[in-house]
C-alpha atoms as a PDB file:
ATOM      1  CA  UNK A   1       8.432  21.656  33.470  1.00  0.00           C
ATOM      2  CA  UNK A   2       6.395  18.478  31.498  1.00  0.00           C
ATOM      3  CA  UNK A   3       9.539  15.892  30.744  1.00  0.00           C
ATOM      4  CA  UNK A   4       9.755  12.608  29.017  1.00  0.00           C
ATOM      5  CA  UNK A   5      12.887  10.673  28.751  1.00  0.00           C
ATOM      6  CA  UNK A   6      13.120   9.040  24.746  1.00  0.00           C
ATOM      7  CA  UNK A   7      15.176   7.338  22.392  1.00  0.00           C
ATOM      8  CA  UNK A   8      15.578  10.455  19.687  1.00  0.00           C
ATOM      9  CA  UNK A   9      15.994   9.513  15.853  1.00  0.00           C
ATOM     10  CA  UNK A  10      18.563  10.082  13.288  1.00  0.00           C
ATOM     11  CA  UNK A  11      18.122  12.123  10.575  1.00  0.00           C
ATOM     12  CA  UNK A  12      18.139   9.651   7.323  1.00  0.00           C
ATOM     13  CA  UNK A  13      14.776   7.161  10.362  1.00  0.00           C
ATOM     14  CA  UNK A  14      12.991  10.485   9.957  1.00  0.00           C
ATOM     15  CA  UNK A  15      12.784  10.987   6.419  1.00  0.00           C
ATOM     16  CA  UNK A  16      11.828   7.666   6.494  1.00  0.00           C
ATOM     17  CA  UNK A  17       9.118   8.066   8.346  1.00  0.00           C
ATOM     18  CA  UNK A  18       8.171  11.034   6.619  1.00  0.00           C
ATOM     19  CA  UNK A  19       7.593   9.931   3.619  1.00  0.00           C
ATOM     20  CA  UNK A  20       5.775   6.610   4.947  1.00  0.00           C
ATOM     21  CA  UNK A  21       3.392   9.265   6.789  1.00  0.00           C
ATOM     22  CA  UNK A  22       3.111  10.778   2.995  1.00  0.00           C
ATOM     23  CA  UNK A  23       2.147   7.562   1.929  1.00  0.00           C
ATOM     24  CA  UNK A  24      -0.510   7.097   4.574  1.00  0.00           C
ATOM     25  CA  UNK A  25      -1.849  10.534   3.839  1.00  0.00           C
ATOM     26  CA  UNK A  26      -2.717   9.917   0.278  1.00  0.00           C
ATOM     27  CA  UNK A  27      -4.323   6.607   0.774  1.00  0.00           C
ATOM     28  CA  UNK A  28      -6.525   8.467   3.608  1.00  0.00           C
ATOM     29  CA  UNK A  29      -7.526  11.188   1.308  1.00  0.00           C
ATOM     30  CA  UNK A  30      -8.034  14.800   1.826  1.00  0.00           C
ATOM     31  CA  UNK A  31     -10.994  14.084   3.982  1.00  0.00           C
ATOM     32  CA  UNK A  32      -9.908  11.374   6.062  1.00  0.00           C
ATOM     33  CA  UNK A  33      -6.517  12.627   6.614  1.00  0.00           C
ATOM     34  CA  UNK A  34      -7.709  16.206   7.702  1.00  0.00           C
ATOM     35  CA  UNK A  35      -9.120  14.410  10.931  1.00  0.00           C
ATOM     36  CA  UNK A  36      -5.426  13.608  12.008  1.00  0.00           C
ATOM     37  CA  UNK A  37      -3.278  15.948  13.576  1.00  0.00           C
ATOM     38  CA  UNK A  38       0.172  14.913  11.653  1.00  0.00           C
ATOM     39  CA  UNK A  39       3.513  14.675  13.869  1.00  0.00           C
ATOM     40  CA  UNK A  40       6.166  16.577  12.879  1.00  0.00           C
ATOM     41  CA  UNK A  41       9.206  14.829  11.809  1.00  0.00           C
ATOM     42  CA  UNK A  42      11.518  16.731  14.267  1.00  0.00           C
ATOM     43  CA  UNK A  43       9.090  15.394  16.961  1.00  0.00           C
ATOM     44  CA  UNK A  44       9.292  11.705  15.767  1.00  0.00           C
ATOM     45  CA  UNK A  45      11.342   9.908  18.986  1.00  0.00           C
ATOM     46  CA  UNK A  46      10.480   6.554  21.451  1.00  0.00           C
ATOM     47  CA  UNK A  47       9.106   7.368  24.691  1.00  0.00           C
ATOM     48  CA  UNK A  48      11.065   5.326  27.492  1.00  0.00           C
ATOM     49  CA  UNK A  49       9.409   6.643  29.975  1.00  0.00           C
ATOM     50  CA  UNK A  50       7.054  10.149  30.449  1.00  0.00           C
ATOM     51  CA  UNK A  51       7.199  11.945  33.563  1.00  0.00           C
ATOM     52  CA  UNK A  52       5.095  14.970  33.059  1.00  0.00           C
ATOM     53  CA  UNK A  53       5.241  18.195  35.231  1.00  0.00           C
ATOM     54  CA  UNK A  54       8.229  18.348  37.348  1.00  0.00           C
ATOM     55  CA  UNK A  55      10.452  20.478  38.927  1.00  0.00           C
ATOM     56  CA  UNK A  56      13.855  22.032  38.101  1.00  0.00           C
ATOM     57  CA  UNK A  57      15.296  20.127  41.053  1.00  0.00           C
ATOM     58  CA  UNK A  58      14.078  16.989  40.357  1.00  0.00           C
ATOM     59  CA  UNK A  59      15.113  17.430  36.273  1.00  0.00           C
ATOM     60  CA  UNK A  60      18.824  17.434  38.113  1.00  0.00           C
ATOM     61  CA  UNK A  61      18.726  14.934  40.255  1.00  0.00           C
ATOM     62  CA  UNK A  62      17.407  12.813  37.046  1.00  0.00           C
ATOM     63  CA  UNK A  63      20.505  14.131  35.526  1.00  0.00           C
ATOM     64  CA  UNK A  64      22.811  12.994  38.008  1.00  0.00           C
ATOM     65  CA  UNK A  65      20.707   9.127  37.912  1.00  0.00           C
ATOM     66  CA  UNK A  66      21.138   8.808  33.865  1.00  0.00           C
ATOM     67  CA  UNK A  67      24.692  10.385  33.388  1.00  0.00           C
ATOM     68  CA  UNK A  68      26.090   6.757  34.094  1.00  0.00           C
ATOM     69  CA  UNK A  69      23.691   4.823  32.317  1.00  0.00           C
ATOM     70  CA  UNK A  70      26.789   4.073  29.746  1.00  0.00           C
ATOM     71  CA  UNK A  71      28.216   2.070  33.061  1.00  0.00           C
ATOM     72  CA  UNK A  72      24.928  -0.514  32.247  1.00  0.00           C
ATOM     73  CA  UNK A  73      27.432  -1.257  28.863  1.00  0.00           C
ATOM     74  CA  UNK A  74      24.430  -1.851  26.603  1.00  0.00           C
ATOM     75  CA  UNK A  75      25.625   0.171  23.913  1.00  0.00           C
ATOM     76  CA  UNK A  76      23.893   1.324  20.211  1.00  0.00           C
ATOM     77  CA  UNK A  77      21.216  -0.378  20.115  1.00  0.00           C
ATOM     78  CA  UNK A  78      19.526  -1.608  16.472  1.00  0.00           C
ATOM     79  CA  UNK A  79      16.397  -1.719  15.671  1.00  0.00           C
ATOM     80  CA  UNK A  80      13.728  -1.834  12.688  1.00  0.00           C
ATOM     81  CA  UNK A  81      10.936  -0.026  11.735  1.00  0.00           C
ATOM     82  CA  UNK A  82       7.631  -2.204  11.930  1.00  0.00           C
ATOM     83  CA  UNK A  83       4.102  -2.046  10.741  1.00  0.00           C
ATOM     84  CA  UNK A  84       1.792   0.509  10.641  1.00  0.00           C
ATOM     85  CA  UNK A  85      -0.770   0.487  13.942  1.00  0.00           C
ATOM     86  CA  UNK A  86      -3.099   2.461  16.259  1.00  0.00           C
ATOM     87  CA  UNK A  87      -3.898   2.697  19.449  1.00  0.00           C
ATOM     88  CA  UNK A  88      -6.279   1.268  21.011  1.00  0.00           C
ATOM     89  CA  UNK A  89      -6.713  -0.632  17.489  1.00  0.00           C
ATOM     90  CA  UNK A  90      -7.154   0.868  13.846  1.00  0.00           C
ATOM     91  CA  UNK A  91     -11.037   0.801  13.939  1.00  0.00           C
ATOM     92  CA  UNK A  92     -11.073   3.629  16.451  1.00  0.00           C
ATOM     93  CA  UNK A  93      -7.760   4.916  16.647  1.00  0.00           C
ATOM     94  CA  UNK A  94      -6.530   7.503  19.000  1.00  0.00           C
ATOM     95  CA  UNK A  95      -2.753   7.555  17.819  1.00  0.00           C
ATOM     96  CA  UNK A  96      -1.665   6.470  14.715  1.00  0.00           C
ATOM     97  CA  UNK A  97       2.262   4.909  15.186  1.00  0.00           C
ATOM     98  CA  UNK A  98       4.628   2.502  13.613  1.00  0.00           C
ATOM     99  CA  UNK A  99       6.091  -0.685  15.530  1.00  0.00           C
ATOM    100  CA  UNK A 100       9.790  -0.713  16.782  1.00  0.00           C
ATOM    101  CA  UNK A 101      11.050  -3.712  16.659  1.00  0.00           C
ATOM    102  CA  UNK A 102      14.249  -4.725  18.476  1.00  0.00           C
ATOM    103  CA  UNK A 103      16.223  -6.853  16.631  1.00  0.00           C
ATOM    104  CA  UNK A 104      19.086  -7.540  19.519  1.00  0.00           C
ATOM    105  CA  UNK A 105      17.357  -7.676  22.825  1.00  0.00           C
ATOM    106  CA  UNK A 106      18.803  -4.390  24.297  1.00  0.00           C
ATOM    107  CA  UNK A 107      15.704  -2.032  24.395  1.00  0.00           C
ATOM    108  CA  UNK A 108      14.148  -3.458  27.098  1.00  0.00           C
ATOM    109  CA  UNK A 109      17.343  -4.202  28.794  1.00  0.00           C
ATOM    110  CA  UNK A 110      17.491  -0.381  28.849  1.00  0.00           C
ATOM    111  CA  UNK A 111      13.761   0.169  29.582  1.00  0.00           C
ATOM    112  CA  UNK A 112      14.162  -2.215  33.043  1.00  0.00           C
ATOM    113  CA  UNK A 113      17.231  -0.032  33.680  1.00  0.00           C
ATOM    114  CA  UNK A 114      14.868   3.108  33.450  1.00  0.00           C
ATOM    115  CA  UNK A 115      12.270   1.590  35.262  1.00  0.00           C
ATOM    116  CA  UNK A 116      14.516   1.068  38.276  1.00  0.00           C
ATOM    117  CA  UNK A 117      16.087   4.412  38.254  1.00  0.00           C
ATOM    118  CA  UNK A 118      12.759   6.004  37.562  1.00  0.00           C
ATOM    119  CA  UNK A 119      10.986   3.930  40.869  1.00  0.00           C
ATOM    120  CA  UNK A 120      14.424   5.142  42.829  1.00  0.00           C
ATOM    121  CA  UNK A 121      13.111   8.445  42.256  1.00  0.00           C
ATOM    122  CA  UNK A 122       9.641   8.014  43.201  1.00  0.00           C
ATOM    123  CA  UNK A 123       8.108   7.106  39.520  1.00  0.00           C
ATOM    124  CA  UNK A 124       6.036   3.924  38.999  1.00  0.00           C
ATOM    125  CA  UNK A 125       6.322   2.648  35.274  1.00  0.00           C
ATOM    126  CA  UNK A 126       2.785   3.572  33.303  1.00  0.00           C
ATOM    127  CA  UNK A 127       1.893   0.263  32.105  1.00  0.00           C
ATOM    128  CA  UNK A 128       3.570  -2.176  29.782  1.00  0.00           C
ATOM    129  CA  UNK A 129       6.046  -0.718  27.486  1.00  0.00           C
ATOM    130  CA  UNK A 130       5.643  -0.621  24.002  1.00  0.00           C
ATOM    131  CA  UNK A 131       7.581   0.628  21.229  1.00  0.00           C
ATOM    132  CA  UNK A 132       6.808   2.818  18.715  1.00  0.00           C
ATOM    133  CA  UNK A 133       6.898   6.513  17.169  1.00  0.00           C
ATOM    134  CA  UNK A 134       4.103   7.974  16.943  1.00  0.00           C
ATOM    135  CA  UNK A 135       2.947   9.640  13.130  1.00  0.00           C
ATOM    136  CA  UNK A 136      -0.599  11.345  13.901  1.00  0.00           C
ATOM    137  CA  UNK A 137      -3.089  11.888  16.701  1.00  0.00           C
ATOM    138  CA  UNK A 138      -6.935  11.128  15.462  1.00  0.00           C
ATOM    139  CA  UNK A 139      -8.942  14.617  16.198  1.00  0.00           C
ATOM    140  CA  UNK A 140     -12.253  13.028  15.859  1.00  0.00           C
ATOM    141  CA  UNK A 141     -14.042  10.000  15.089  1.00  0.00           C
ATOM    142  CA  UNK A 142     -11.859   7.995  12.158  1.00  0.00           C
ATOM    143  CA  UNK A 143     -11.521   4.508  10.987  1.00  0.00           C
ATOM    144  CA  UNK A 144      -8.244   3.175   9.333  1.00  0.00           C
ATOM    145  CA  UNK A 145      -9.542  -0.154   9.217  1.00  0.00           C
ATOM    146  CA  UNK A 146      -9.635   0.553   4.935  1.00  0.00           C
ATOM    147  CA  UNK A 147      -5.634   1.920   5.027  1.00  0.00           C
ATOM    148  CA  UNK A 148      -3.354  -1.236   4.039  1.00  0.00           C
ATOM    149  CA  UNK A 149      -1.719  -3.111   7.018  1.00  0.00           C
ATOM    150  CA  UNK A 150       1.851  -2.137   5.863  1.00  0.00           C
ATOM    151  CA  UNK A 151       5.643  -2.171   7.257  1.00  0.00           C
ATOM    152  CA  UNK A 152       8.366  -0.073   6.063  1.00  0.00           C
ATOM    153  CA  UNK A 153      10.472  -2.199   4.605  1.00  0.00           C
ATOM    154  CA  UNK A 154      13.957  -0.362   2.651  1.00  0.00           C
ATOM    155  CA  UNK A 155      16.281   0.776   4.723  1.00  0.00           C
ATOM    156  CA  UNK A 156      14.323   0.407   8.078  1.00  0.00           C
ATOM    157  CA  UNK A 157      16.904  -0.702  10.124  1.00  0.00           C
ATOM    158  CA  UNK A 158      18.526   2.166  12.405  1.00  0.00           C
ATOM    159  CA  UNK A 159      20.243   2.967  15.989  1.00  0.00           C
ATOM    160  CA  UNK A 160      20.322   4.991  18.495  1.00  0.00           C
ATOM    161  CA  UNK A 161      23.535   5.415  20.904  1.00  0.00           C
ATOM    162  CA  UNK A 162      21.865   7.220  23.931  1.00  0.00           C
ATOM    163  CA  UNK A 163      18.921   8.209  25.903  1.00  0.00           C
ATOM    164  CA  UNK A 164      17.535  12.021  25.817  1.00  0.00           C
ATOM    165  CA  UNK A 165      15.791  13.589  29.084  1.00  0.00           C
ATOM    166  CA  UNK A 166      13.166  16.013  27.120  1.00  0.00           C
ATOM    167  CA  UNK A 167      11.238  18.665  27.588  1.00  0.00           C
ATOM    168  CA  UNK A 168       8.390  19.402  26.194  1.00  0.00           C
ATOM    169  CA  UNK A 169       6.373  22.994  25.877  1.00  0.00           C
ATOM    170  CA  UNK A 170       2.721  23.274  25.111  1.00  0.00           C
ATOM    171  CA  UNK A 171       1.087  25.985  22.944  1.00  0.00           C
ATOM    172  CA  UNK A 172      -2.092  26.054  20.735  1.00  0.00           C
ATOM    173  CA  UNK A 173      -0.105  25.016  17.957  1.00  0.00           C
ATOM    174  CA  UNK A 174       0.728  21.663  19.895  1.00  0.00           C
ATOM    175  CA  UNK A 175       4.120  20.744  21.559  1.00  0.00           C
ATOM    176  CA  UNK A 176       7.395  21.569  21.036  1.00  0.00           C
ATOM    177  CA  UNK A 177       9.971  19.457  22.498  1.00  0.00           C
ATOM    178  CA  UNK A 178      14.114  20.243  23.266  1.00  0.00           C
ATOM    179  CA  UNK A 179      16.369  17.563  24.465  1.00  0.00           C
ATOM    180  CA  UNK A 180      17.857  19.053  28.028  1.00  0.00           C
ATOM    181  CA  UNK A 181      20.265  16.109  28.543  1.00  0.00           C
ATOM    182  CA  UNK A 182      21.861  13.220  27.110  1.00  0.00           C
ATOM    183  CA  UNK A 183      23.680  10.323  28.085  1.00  0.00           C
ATOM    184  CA  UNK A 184      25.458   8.144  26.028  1.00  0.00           C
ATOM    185  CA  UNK A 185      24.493   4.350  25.856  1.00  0.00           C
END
């Protein structure tokens, strides 16, 4: 099964976000914005850390590894919705997000906590870890570099009070994902 462990969303972030994608939608125009393939809100989470195909046996031995995470006491942790961004940059974006930013130091507390369960179990970390949620994919060649550099600014600020081990099914409509465990920060 493909897997990714993330930091899942309330409801009241996602409508946030939702409407801050609408935003970005309109500015693009019909055109521009038909060259994006739009996340759905009920997809909109932080990737800790993604796994990809594994098997049933390993999903429960990751189980057993994050069911104590809580003993780590880091707790809710807050953070703020940033600017909007792309990678690799917004003159030839592949993914269209928004920044996280952690306003009290306990994200990447809990990210080095991941990384070392995730290396006990035979993972190495994919690169430097950067948070955000990603909005859109770009399907073809697209330029935001004329979209306003913008950060959501009213009622940004959210938590999230545990970590989610997902899964995640692929179909020709995209991805569908289902939380199969969660632990409590």
């Amino acid at each position: 099964m493909r897997v990714f462990i993330s930091l899942n969303l309330n409801e009241e972030t996602r409508v946030i976000l939702k409407e801050f994608q609408k935003s970005i939608k309109e500015e693009l125009g019909f055109s521009e914005s038909g060259k994006v393939k739009w996340e759905s809100p009920d997809k909109f989470h932080i990737t800790m850390f993604f796994i990809g195909e594994i098997s049933d046996n390993k999903v429960e031995e990751l189980r057993d590894e994050f069911k104590n995470i809580h003993e780590q006491r880091i707790g809710a942790i807050s953070l703020k919705l940033g600017k909007l961004n792309a990678f690799p940059n917004m003159y030839k974006p592949r993914v269209l997000y928004t920044e996280v930013i952690e306003k009290d130091g306990k994200l990447y507390k809990l990210n080095d906590s991941i990384n070392r369960i995730m290396k006990r179990n035979g993972y190495e970390e994919s690169g430097k870890f950067h948070p955000h949620i990603t909005l859109g994919r770009v399907r073809r060649d697209c330029s935001l570099h004329g979209v306003k550099e913008r950060s959501i600014i009213e009622k940004s600020s959210f938590e999230v009070h545990g970590l989610n081990i997902m899964k995640s099914v692929l179909s020709r409509e995209g991805s569908e994902h289902e939380s199969i465990f969660f632990a409590e920060l």
